[in-house]
Protein backbone atom coordinates (compact mmCIF):
# COMPACT_ATOMS: atom_id res chain seq x y z
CA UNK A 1 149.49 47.70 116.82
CA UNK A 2 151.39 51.26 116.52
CA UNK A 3 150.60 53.51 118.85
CA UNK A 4 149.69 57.03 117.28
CA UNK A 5 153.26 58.75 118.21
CA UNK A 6 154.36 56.06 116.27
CA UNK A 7 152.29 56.73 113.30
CA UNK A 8 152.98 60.02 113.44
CA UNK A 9 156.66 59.81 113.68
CA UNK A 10 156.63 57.17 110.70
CA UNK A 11 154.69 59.63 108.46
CA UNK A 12 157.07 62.19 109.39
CA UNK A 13 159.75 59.58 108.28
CA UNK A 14 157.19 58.76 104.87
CA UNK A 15 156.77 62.54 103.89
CA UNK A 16 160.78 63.31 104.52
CA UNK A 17 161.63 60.51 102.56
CA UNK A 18 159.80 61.47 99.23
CA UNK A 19 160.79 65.33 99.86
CA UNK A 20 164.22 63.49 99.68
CA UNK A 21 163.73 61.51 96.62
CA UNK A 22 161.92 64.53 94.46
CA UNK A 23 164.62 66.37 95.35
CA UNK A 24 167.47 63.80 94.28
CA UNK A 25 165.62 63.43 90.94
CA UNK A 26 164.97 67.21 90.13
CA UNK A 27 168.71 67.52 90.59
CA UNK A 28 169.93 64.68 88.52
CA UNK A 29 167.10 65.53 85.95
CA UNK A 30 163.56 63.96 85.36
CA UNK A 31 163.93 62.85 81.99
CA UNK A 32 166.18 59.72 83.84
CA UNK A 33 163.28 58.78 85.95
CA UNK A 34 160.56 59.76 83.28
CA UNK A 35 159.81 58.21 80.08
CA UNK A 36 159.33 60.10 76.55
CA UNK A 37 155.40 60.27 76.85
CA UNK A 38 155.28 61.35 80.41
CA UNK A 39 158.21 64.40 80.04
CA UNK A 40 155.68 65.63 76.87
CA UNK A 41 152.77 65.36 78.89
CA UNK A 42 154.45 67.44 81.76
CA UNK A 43 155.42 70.08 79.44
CA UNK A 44 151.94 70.28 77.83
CA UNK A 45 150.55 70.45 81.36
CA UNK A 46 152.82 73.09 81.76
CA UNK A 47 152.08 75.06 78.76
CA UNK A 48 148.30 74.95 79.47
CA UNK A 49 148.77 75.95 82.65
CA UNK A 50 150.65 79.06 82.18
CA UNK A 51 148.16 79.67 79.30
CA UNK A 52 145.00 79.20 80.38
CA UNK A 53 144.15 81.74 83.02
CA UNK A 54 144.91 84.51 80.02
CA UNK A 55 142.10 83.21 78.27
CA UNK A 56 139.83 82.06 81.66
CA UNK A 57 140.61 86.17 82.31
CA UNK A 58 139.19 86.78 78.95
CA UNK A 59 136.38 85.04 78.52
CA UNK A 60 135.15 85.74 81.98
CA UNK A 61 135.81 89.39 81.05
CA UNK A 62 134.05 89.65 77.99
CA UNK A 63 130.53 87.68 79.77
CA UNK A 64 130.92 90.37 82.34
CA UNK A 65 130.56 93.27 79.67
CA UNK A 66 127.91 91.40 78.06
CA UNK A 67 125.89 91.02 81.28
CA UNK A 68 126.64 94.09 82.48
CA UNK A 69 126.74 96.57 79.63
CA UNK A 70 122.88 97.28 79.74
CA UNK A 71 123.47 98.65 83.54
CA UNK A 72 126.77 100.27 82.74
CA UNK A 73 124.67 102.06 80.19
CA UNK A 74 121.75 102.84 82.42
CA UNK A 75 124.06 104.61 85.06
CA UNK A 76 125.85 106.44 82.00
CA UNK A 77 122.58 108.10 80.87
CA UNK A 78 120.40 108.29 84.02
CA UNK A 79 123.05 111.06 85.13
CA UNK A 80 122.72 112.45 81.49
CA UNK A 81 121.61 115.81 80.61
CA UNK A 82 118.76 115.60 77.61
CA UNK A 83 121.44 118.04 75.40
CA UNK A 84 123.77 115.24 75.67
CA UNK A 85 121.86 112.34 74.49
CA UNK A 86 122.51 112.53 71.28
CA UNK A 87 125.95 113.86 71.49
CA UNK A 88 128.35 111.51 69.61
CA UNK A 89 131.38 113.10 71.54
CA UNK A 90 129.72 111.54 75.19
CA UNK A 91 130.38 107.87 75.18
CA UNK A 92 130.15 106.67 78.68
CA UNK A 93 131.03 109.41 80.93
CA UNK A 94 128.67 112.57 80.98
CA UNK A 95 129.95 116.09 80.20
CA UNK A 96 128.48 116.97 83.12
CA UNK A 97 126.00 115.71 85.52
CA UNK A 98 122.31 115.81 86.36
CA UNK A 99 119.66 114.97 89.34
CA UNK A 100 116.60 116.04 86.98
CA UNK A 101 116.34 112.76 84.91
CA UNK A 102 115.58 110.72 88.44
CA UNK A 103 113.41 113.28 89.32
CA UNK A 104 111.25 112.99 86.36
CA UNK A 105 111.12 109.03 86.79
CA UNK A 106 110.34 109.51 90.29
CA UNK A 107 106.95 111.29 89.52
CA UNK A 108 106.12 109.91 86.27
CA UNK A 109 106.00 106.24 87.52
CA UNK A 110 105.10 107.51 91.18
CA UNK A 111 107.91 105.21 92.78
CA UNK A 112 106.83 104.36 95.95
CA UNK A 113 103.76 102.98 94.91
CA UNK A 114 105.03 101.05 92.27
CA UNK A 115 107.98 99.73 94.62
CA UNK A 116 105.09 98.34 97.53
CA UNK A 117 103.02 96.85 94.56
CA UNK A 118 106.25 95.01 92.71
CA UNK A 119 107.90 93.51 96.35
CA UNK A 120 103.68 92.00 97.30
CA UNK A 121 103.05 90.46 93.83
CA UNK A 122 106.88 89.47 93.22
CA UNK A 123 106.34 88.06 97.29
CA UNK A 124 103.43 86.18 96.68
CA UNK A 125 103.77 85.43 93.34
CA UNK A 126 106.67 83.40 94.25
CA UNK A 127 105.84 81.84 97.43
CA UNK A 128 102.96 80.25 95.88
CA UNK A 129 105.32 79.11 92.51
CA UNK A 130 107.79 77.88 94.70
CA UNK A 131 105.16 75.24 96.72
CA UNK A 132 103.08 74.65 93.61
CA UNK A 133 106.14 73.78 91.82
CA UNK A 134 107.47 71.40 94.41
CA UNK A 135 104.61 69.33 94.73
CA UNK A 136 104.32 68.92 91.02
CA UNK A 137 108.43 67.84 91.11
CA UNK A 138 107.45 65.85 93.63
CA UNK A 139 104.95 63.59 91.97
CA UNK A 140 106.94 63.49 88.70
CA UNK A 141 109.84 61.84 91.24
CA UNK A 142 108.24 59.58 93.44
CA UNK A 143 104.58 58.53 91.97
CA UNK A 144 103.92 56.17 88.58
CA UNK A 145 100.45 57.45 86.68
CA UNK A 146 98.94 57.05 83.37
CA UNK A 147 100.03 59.69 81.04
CA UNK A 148 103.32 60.97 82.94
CA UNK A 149 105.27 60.90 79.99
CA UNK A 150 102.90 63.02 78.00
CA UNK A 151 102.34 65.57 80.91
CA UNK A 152 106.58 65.90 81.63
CA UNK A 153 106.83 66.54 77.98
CA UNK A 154 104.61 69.44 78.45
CA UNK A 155 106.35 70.89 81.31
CA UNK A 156 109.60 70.76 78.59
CA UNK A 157 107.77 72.67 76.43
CA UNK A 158 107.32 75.18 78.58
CA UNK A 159 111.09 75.73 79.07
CA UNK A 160 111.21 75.88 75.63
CA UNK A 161 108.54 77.84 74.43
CA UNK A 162 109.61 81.52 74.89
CA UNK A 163 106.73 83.77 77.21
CA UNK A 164 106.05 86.52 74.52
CA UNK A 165 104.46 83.81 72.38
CA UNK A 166 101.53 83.68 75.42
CA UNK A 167 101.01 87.15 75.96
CA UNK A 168 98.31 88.19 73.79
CA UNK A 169 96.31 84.11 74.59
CA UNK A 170 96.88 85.69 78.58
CA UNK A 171 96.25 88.75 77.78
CA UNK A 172 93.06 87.96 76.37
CA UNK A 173 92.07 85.19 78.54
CA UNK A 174 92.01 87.79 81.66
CA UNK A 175 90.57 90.67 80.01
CA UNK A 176 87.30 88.37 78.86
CA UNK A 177 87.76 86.25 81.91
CA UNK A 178 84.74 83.59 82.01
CA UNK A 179 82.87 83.44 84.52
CA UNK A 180 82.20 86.95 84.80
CA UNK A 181 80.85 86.74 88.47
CA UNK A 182 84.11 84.92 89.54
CA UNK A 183 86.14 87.69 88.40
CA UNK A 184 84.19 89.69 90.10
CA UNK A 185 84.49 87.80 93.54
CA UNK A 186 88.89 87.78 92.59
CA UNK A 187 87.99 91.72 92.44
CA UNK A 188 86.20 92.44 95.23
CA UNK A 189 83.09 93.38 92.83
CA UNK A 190 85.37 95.86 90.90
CA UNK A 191 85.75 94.65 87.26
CA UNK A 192 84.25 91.21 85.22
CA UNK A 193 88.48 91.69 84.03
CA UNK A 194 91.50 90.44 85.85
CA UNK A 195 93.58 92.79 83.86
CA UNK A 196 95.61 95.22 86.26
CA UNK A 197 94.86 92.98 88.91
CA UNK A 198 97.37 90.75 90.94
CA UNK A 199 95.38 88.05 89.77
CA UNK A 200 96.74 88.18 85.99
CA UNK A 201 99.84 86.86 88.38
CA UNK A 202 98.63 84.73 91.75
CA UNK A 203 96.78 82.06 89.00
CA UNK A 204 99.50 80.94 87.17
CA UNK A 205 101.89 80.48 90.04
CA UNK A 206 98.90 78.82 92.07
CA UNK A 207 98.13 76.11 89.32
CA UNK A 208 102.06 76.03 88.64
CA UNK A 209 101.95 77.52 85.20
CA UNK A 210 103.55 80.92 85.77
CA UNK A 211 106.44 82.14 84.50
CA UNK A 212 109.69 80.13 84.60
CA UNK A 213 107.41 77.12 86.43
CA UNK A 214 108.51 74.39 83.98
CA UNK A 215 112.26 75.04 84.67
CA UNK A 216 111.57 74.85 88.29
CA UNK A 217 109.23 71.55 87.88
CA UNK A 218 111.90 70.47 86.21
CA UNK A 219 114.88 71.35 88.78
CA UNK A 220 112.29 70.09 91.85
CA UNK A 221 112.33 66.69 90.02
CA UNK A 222 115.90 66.30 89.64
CA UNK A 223 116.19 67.15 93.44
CA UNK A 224 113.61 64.68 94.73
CA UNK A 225 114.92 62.25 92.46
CA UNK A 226 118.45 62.24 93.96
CA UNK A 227 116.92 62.07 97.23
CA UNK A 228 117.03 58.09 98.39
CA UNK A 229 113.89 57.08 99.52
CA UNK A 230 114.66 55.36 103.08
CA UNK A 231 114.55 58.96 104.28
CA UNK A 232 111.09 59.74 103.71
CA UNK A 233 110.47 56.16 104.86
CA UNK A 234 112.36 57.18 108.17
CA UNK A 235 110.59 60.72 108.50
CA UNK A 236 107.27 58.23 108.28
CA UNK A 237 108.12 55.84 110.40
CA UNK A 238 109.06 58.33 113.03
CA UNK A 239 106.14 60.42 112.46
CA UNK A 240 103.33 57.20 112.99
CA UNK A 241 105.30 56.40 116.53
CA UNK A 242 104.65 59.94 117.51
């Protein structure tokens, strides 16, 4: 057997070689060594090559705008006086600038409470979606039951079916919330209505049914389904000799 100096001084040898031969051919011209279909392919390879970042540029350009032209327009009036609202000579860039438009929004929505309530029932809201929803992908991956089919289809529907269509069913279903005296357990006595309550939220992502929840069913699935088997079977195993 070769020792490794002498691998690596006959892949020296290997890689000089074919530096060698490319060379020898790209002076005495490819279309010796090439045939017809291969030199036409080359060139088209060529063409598209020089070609396509231009358009990757473009297209990646104009999803940018798209995506970002609500925000670029956000920043454009937020720092807008109210005379210049309406002005069709201001485009994107104020006349002049203004602190009194954040101020208003400030006080109107009073932002720090609205900031704390948002980051708890975003938190929990998705903490609980994210472990209701991977148990459910779970059992669509691993177990066999009557009527899996019929229940998967469902969860497709929900990807489907857009969430304004369920508002006013939801809204209704919280605001005459039966039983009454369960609602008010949920609301510490409060209200017999979930409505402006965290509640309207924390159900649906408990019971897997809030919003988004059949696209992450669905992506949970996929994920436990690519996962071979042997290494729960392992985990198992080495659990029961614990």
């Amino acid at each position: 057997m070769a020792t490794k100096k002498e691998e690596k001084e006959f892949e020296k040898e290997r890689k000089a070689a074919i530096k060698a031969r490319y060379k020898k051919m790209k002076e005495e011209g490819l279309e010796k060594y090439l045939t017809p279909e291969q030199i036409s392919y080359n060139r088209r390879r060529r063409a598209i090559g020089m070609v396509w970042p231009f358009f990757r540029f473009l297209i990646l350009f104009g999803l940018c705008f798209v995506i970002l032209y609500p925000l670029i327009f956000m920043l454009s009036t937020a720092f807008r006086p109210n005379e210049q609202m309406n002005d069709p000579s201001v485009v994107w860039i104020p006349k002049s600038f203004t602190l009194d438009n954040i101020k208003d929004v400030w006080g109107v929505m009073k932002f720090e409470d609205t900031v704390v309530n948002t980051v708890i029932l975003n938190l929990v809201a998705s903490v609980l979606q994210v472990i209701t929803c991977s148990i459910t992908g779970y059992g669509f991956a691993r177990f066999k039951f009557k009527g899996k089919g019929i229940l998967f289809g469902i969860v497709v529907l929900m990807i489907i079916v857009p969430p304004q269509i369920t508002t006013i069913p939801l809204y209704l279903q919280y605001a005459y919330f039966k039983p009454a005296w369960l609602a008010k357990v949920f609301t510490l006595g409060k209200s017999t209505s979930l409505i402006n309550s965290g509640w309207t939220m924390y159900l649906p992502a408990l019971f897997a049914n809030g919003l988004r929840a059949g696209l992450f069913i669905f992506i949970f699935r996929q994920f436990f389904r690519g996962l071979p088997k042997e290494l729960e079977d392992v985990h198992t195993s080495t659990a029961a000799a614990h």
